[in-house]
PDB file of N, CA and C in Angstrom:
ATOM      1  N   UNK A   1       0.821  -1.199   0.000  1.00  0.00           N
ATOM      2  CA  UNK A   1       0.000   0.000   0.000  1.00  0.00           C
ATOM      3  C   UNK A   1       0.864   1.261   0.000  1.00  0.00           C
ATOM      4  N   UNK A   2       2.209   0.916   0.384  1.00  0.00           N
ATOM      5  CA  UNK A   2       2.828   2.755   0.494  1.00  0.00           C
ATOM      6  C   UNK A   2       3.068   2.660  -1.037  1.00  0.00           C
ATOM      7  N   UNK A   3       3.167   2.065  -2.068  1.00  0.00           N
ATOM      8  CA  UNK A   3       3.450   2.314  -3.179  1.00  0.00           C
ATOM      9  C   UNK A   3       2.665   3.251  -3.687  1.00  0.00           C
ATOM     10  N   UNK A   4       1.478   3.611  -3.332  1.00  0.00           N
ATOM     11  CA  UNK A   4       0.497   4.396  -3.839  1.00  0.00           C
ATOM     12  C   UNK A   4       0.528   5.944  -3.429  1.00  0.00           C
ATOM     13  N   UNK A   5       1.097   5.480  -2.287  1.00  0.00           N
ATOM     14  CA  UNK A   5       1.427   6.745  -1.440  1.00  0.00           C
ATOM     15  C   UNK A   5       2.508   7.245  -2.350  1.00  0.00           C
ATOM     16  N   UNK A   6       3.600   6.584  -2.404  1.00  0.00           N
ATOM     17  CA  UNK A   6       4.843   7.115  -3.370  1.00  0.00           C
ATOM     18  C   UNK A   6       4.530   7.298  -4.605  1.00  0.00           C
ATOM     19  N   UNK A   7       3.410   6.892  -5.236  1.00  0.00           N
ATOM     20  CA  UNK A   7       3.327   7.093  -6.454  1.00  0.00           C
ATOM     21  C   UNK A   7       2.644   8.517  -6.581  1.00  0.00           C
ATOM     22  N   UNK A   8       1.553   9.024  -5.646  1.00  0.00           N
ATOM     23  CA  UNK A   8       0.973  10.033  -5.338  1.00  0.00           C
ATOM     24  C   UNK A   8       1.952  11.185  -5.255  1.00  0.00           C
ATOM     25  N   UNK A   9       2.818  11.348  -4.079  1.00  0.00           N
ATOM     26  CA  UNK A   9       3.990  12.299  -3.762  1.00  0.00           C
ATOM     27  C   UNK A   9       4.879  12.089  -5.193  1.00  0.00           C
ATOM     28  N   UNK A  10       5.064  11.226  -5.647  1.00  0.00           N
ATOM     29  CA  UNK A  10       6.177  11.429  -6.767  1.00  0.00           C
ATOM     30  C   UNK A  10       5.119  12.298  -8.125  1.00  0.00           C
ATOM     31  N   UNK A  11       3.768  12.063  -8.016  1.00  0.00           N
ATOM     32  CA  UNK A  11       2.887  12.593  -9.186  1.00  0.00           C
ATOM     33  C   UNK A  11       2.787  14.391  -9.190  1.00  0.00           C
ATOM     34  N   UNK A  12       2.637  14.516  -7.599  1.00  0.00           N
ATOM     35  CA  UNK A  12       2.470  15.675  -7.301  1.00  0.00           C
ATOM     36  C   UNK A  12       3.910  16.559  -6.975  1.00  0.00           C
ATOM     37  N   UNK A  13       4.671  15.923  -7.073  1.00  0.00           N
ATOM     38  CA  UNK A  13       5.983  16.859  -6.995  1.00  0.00           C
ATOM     39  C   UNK A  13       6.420  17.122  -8.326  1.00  0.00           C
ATOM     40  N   UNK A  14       6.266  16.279  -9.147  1.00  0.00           N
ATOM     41  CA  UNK A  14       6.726  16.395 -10.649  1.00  0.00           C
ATOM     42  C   UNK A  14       5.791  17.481 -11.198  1.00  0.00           C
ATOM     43  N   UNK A  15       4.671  17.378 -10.464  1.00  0.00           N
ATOM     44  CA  UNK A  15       3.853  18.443 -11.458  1.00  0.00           C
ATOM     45  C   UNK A  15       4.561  19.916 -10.697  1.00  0.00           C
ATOM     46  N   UNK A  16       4.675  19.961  -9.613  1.00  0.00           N
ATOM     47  CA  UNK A  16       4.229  21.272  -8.928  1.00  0.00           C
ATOM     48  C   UNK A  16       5.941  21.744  -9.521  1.00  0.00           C
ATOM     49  N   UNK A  17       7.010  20.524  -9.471  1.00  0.00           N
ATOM     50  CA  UNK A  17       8.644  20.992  -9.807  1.00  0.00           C
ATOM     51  C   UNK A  17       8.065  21.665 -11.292  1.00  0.00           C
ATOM     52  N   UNK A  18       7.668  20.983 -12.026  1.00  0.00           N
ATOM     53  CA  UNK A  18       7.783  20.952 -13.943  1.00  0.00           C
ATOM     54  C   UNK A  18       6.642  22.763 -13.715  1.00  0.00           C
ATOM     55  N   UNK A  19       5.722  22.726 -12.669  1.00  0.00           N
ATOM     56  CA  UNK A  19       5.016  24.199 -13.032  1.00  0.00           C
ATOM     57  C   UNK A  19       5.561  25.591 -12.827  1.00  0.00           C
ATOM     58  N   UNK A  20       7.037  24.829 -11.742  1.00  0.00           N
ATOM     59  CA  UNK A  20       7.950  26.165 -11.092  1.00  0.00           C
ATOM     60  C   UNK A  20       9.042  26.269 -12.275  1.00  0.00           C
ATOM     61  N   UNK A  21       9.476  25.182 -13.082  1.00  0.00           N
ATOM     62  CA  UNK A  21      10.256  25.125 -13.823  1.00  0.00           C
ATOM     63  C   UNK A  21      10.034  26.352 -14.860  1.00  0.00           C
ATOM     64  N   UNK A  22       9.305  25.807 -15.446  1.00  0.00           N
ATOM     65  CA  UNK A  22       7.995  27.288 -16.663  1.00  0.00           C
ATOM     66  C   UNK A  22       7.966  28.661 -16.205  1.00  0.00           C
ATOM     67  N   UNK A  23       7.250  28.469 -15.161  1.00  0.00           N
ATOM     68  CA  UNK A  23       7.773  29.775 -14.632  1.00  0.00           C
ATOM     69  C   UNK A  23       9.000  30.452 -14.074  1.00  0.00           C
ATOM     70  N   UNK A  24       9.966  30.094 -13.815  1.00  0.00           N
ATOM     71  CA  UNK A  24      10.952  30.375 -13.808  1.00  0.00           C
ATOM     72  C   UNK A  24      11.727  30.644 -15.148  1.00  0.00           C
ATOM     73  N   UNK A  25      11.550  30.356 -16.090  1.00  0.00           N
ATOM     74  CA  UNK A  25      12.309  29.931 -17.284  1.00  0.00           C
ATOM     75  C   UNK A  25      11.661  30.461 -18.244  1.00  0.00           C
ATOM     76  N   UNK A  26      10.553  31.173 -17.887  1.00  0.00           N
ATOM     77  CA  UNK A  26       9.197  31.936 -19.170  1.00  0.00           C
ATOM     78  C   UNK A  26       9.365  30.696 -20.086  1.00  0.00           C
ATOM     79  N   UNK A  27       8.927  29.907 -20.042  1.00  0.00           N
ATOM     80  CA  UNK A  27       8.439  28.675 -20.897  1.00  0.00           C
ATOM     81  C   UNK A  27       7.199  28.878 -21.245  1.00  0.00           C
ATOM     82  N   UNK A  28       7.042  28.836 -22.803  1.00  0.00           N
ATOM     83  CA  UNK A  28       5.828  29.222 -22.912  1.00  0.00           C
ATOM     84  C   UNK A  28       5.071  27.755 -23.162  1.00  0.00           C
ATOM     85  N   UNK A  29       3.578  28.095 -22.492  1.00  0.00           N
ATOM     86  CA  UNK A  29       2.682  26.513 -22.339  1.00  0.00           C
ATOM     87  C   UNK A  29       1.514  26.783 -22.887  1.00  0.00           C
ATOM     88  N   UNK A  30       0.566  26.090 -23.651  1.00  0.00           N
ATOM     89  CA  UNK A  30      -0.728  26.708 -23.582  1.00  0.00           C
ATOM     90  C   UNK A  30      -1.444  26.682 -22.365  1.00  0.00           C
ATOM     91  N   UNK A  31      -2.893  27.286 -22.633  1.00  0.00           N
ATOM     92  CA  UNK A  31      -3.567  28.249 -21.623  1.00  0.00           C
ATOM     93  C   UNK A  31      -3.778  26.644 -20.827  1.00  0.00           C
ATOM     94  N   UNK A  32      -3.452  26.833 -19.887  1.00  0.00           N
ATOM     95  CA  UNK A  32      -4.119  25.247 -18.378  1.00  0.00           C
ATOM     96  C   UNK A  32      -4.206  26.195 -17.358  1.00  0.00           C
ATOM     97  N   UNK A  33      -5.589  26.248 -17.105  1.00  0.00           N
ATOM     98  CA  UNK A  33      -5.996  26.817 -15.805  1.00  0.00           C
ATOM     99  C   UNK A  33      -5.433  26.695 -14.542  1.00  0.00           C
ATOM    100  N   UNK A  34      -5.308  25.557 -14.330  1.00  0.00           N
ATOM    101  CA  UNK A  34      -4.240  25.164 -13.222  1.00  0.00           C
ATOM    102  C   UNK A  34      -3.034  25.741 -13.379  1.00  0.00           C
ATOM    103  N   UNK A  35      -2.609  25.279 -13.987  1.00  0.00           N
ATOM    104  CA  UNK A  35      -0.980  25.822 -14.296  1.00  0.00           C
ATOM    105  C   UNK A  35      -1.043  27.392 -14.358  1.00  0.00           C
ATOM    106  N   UNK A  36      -1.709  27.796 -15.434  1.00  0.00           N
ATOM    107  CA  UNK A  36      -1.511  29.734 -15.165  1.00  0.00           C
ATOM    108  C   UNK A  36      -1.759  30.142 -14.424  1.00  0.00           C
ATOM    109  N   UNK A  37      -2.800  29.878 -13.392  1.00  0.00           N
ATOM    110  CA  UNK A  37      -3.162  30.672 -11.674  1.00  0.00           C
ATOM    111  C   UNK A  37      -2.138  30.577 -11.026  1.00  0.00           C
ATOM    112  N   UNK A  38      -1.124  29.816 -11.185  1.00  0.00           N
ATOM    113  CA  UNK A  38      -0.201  29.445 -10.301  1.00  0.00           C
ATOM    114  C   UNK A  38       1.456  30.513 -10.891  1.00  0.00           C
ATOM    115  N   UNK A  39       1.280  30.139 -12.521  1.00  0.00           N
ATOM    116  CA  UNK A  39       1.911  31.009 -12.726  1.00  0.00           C
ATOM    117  C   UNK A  39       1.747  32.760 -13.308  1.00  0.00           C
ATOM    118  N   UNK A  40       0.602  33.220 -12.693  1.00  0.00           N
ATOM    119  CA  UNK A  40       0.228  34.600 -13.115  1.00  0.00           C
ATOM    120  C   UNK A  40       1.364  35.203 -12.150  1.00  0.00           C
ATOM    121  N   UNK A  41       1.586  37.093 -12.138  1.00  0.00           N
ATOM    122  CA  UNK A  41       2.175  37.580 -11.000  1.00  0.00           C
ATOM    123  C   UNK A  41       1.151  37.766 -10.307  1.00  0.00           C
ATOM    124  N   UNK A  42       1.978  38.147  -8.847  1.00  0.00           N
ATOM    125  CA  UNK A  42       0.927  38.292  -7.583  1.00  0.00           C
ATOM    126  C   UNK A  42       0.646  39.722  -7.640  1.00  0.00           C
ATOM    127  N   UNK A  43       1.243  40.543  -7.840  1.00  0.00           N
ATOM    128  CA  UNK A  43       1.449  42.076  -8.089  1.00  0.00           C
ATOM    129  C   UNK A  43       2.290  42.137  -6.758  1.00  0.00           C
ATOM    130  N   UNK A  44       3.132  41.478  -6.255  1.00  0.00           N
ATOM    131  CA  UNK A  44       3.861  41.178  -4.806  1.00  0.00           C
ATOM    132  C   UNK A  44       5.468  42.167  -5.291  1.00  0.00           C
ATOM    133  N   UNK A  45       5.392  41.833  -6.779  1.00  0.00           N
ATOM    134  CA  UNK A  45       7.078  42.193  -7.512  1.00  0.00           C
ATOM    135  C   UNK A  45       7.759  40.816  -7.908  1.00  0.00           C
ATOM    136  N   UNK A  46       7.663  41.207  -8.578  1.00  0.00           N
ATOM    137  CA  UNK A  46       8.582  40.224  -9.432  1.00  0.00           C
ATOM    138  C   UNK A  46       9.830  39.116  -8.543  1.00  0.00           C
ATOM    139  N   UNK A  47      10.635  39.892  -7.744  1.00  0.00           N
ATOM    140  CA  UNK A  47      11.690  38.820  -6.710  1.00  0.00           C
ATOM    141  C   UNK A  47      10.583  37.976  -5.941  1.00  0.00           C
ATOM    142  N   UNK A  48       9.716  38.551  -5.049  1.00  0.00           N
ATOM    143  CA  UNK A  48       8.444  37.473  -4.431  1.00  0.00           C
ATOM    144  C   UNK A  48       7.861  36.471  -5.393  1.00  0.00           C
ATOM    145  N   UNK A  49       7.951  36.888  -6.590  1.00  0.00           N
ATOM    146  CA  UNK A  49       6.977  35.734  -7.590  1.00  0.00           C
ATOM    147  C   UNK A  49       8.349  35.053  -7.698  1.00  0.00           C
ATOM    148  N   UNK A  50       9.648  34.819  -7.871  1.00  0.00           N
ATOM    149  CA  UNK A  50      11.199  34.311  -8.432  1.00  0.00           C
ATOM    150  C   UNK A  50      11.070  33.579  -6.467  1.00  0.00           C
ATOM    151  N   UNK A  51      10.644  33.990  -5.827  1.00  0.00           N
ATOM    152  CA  UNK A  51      11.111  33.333  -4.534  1.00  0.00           C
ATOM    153  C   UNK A  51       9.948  32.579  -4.546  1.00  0.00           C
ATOM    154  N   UNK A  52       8.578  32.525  -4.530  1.00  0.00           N
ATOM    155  CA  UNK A  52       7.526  31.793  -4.615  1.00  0.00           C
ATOM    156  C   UNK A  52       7.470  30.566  -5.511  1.00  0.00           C
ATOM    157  N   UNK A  53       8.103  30.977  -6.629  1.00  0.00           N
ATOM    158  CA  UNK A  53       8.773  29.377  -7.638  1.00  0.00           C
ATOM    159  C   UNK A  53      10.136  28.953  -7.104  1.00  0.00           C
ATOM    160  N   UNK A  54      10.656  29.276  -6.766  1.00  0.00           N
ATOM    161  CA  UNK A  54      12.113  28.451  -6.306  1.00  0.00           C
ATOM    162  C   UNK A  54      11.351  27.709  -5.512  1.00  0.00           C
ATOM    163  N   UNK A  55      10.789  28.385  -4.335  1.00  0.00           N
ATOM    164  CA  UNK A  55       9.921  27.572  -3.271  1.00  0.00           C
ATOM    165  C   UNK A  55       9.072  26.197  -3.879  1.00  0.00           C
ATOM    166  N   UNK A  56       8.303  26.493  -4.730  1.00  0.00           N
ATOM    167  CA  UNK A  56       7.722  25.889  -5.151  1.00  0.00           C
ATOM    168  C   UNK A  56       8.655  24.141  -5.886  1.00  0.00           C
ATOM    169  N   UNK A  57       9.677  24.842  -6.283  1.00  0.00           N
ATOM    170  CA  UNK A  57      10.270  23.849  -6.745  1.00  0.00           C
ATOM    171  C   UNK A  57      11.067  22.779  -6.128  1.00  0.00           C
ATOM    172  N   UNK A  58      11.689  24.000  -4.876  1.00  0.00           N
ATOM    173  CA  UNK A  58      12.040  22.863  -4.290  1.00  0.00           C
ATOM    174  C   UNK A  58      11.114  21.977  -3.146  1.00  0.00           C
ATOM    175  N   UNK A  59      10.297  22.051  -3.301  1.00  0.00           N
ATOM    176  CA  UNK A  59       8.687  21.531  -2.369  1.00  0.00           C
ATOM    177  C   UNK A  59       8.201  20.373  -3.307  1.00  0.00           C
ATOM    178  N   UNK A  60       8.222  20.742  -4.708  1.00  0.00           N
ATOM    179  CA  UNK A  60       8.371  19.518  -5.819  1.00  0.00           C
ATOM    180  C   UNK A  60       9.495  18.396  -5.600  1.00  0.00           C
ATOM    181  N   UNK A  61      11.015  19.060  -5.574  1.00  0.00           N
ATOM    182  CA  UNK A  61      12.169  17.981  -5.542  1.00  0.00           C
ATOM    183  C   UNK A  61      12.296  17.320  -3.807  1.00  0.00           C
ATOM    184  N   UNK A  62      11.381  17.819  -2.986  1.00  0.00           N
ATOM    185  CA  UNK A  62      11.244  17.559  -1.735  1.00  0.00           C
ATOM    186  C   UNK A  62      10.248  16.330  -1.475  1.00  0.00           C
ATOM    187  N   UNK A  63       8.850  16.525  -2.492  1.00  0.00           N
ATOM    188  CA  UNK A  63       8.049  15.443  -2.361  1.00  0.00           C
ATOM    189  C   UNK A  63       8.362  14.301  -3.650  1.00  0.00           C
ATOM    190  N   UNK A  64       9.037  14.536  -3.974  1.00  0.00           N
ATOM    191  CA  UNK A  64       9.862  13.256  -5.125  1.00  0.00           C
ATOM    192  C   UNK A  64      10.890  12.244  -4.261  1.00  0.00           C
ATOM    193  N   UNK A  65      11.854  12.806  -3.242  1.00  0.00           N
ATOM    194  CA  UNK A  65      12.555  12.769  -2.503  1.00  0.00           C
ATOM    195  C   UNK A  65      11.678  11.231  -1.416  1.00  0.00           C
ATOM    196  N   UNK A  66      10.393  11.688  -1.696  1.00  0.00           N
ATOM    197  CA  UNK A  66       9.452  10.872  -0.385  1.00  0.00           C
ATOM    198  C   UNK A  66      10.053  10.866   0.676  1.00  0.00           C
ATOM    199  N   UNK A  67      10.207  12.615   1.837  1.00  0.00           N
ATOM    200  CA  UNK A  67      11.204  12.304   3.239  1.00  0.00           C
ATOM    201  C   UNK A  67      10.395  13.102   3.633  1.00  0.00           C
ATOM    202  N   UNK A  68       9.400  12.990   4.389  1.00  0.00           N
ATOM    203  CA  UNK A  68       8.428  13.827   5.304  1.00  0.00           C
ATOM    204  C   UNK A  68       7.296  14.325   4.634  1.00  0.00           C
ATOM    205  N   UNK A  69       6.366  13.662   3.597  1.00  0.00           N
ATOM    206  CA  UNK A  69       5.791  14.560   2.871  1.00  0.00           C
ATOM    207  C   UNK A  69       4.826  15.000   3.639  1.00  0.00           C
ATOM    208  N   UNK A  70       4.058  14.691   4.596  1.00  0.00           N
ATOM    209  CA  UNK A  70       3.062  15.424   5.121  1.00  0.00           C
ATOM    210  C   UNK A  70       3.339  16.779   5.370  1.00  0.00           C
ATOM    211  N   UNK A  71       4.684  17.450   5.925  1.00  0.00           N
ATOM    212  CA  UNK A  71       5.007  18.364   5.818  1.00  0.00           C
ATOM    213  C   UNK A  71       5.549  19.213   4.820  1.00  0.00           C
ATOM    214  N   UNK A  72       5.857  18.249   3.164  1.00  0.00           N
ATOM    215  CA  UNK A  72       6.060  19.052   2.401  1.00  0.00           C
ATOM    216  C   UNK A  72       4.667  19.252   1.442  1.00  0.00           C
ATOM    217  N   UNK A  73       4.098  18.150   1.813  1.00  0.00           N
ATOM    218  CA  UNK A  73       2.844  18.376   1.092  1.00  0.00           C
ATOM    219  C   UNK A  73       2.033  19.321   1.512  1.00  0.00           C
ATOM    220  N   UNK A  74       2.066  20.072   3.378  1.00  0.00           N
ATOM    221  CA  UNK A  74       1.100  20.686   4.218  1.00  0.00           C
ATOM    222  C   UNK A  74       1.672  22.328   3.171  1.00  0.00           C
ATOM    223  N   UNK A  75       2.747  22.116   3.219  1.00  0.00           N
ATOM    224  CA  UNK A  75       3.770  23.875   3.160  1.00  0.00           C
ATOM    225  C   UNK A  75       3.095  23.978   1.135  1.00  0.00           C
ATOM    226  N   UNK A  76       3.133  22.864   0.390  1.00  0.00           N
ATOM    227  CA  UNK A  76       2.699  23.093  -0.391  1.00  0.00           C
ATOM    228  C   UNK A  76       1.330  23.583  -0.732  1.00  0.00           C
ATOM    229  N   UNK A  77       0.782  23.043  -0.108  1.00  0.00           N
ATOM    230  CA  UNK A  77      -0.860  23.481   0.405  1.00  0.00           C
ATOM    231  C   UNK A  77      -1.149  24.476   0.117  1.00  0.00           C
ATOM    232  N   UNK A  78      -0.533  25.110   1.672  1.00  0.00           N
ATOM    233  CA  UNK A  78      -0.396  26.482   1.946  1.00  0.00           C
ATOM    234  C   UNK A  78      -0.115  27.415   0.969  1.00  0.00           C
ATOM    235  N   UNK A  79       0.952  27.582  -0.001  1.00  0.00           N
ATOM    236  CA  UNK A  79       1.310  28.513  -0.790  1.00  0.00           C
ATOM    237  C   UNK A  79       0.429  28.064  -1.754  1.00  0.00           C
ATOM    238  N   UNK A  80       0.277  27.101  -2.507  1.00  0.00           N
ATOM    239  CA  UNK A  80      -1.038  27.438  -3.655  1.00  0.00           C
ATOM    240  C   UNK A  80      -2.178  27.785  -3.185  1.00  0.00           C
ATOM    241  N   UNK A  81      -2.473  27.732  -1.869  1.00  0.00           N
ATOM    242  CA  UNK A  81      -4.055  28.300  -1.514  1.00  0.00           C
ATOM    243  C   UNK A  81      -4.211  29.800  -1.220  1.00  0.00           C
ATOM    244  N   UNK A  82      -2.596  29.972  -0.811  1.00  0.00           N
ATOM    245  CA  UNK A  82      -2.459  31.477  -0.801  1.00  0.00           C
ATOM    246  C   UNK A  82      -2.331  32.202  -2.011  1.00  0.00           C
ATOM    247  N   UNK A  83      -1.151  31.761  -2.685  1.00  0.00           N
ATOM    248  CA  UNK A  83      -1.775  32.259  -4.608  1.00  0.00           C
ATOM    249  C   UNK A  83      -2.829  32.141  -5.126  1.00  0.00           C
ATOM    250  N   UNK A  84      -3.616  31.060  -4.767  1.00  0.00           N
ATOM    251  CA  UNK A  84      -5.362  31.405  -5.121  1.00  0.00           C
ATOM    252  C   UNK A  84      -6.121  32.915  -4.438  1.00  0.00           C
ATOM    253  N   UNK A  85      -5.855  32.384  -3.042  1.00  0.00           N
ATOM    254  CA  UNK A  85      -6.604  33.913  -2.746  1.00  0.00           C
ATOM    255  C   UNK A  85      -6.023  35.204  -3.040  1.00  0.00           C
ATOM    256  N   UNK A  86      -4.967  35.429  -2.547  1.00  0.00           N
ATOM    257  CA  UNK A  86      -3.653  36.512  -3.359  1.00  0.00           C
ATOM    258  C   UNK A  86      -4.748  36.968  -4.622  1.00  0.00           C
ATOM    259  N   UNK A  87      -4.727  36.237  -5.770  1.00  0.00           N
ATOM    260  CA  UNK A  87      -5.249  36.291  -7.404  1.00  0.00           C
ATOM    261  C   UNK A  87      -6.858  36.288  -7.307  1.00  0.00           C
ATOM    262  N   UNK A  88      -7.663  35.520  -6.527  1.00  0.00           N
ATOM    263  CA  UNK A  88      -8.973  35.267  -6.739  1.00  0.00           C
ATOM    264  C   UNK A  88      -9.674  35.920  -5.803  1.00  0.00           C
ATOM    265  N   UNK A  89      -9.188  36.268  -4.382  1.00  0.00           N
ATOM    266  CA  UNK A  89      -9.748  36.816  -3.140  1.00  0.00           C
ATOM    267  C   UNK A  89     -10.504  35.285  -2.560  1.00  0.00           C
ATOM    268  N   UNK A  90     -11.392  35.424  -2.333  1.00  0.00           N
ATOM    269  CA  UNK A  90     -11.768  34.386  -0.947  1.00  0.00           C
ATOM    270  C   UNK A  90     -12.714  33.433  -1.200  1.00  0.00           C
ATOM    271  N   UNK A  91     -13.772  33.738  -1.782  1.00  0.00           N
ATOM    272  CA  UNK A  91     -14.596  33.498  -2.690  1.00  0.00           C
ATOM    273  C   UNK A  91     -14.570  31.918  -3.188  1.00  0.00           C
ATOM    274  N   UNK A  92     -13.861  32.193  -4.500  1.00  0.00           N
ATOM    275  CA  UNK A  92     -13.359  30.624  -4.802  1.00  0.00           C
ATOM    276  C   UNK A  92     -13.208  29.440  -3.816  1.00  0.00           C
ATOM    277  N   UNK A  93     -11.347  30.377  -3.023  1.00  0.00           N
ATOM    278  CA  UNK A  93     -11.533  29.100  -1.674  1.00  0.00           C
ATOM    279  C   UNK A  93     -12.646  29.039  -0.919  1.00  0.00           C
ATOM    280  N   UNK A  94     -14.108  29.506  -0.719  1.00  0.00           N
ATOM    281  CA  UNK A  94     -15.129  29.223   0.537  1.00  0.00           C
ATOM    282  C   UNK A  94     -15.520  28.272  -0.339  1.00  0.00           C
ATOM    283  N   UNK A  95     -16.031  28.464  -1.598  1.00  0.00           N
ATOM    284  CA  UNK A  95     -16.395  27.407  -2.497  1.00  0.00           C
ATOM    285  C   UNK A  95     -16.396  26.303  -2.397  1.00  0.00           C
ATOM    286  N   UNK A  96     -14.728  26.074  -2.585  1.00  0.00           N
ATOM    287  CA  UNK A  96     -13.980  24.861  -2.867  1.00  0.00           C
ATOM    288  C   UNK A  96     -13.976  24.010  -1.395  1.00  0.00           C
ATOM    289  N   UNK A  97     -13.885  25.239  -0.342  1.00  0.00           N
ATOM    290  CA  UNK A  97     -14.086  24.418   1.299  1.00  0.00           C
ATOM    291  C   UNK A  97     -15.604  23.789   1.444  1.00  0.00           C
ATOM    292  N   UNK A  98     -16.704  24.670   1.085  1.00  0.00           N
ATOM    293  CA  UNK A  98     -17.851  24.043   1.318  1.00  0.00           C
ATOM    294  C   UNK A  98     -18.306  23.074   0.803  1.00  0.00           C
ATOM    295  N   UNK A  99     -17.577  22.526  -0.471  1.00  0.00           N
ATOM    296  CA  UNK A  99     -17.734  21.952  -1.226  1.00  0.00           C
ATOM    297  C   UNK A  99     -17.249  20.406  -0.797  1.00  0.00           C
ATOM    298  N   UNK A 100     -16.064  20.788  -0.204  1.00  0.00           N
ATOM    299  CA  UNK A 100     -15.315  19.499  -0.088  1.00  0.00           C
ATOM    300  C   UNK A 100     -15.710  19.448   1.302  1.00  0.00           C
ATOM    301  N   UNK A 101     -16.376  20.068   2.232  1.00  0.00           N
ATOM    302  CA  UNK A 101     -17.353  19.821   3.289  1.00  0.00           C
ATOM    303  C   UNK A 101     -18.300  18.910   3.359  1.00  0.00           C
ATOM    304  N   UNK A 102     -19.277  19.325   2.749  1.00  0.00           N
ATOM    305  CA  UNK A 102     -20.650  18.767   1.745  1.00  0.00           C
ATOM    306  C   UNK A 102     -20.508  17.032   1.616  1.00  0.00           C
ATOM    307  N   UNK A 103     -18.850  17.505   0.346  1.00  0.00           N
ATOM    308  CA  UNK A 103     -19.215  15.496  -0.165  1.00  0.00           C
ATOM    309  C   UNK A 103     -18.286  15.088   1.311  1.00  0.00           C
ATOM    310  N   UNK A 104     -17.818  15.296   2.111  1.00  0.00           N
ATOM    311  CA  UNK A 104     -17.566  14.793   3.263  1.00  0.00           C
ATOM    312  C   UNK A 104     -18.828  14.405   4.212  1.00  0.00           C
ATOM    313  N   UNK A 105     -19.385  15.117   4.583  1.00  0.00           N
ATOM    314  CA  UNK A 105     -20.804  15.264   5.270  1.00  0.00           C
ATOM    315  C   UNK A 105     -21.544  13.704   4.224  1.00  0.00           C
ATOM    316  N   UNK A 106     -21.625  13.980   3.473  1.00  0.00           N
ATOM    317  CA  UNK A 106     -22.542  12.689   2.674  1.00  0.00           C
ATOM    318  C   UNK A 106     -21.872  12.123   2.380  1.00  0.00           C
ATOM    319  N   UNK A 107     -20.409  11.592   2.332  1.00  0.00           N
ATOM    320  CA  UNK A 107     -20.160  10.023   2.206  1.00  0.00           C
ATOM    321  C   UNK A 107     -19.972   9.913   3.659  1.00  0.00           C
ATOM    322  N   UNK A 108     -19.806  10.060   4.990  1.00  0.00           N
ATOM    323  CA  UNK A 108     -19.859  10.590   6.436  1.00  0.00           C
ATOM    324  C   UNK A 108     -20.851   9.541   6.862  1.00  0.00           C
ATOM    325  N   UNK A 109     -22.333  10.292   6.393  1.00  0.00           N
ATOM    326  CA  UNK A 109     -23.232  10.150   6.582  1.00  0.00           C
ATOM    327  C   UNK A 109     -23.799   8.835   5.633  1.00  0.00           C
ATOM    328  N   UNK A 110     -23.483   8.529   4.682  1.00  0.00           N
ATOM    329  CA  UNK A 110     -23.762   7.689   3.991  1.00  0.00           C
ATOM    330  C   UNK A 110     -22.764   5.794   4.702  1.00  0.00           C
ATOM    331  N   UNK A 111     -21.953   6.113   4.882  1.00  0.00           N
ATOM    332  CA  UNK A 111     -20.666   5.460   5.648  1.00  0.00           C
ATOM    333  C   UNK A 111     -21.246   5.010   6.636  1.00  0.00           C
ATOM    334  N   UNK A 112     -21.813   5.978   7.925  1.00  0.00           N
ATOM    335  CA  UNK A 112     -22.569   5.477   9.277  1.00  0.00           C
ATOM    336  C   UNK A 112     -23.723   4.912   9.067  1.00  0.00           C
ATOM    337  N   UNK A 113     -24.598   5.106   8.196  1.00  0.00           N
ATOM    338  CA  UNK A 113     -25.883   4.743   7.691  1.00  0.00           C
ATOM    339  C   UNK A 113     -25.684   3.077   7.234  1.00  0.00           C
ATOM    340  N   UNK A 114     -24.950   2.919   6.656  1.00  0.00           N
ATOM    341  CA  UNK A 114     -24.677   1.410   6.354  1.00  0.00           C
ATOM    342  C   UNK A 114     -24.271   0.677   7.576  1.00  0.00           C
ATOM    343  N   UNK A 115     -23.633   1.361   8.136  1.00  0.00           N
ATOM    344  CA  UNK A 115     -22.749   0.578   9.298  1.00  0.00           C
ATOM    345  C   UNK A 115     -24.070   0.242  10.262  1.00  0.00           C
ATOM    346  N   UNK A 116     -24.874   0.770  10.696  1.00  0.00           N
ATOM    347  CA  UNK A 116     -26.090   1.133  11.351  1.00  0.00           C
ATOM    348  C   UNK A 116     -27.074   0.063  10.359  1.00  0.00           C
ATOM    349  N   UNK A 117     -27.153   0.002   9.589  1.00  0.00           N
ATOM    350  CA  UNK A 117     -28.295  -1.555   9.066  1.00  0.00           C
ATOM    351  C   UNK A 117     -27.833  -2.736   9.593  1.00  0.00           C
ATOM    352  N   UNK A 118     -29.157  -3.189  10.314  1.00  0.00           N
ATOM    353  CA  UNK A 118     -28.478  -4.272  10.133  1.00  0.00           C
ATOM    354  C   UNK A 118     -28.401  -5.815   9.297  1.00  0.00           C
ATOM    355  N   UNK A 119     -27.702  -6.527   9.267  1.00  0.00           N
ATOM    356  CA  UNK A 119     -28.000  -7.499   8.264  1.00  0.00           C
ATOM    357  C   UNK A 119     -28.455  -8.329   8.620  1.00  0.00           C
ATOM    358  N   UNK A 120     -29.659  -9.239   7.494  1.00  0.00           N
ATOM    359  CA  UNK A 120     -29.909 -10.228   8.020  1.00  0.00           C
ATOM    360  C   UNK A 120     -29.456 -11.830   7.287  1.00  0.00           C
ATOM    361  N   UNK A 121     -29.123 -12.382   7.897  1.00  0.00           N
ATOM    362  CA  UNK A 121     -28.258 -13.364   7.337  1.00  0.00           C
ATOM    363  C   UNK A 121     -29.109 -14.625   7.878  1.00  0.00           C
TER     364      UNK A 121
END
């Protein structure tokens, strides 16, 4: 089962390294929503956006690495949710929280509900 785990951290570091790469390097990509929110400027200045991708990258070569990812995965978190709001304001993320609330709440609830029948055999 940790293979999945490693396969996960190695999926998500390659993407987040290869999205700091581009941006760092003005690589030009077509339009991916994902990818350009991440690489728009913040209006922060230009060295904060050059320190926000280094970061980024090495948070990529950190979860490839597979050596603590909960904590490189938590710090990664953090800075793309903050470049979301930074770019989008708040909005989006309440969205995306209530959202992923919601299908929590009903598979939750759906989960105890089964457990709670009982069978008859």
């Amino acid at each position: 089962m940790e293979y999945i785990s490693y396969i996960a951290c190695t999926t998500a570091g390659l993407i987040l390294s290869a999205i700091a790469f581009v941006g760092l390097y003005d690589i030009s990509i077509q339009p991916i929503e994902a990818a350009t929110t991440l690489l728009q400027p913040s209006g922060l200045g230009e060295l904060f956006d050059d320190i926000y991708l280094w970061i980024d990258l090495a948070l990529g070569f950190w979860l490839i690495l597979y050596f603590w990812v909960r904590t490189a995965s938590a710090i990664a978190l953090a800075l793309v949710l903050f470049k979301i709001v930074l770019l989008h304001g708040w909005i989006p993320l309440m969205l995306t929280i209530g959202l992923c609330l919601l299908m929590t709440l009903v598979i939750g609830l759906a989960y105890f509900r089964q457990s709670e029948t009982p069978s008859h055999r």
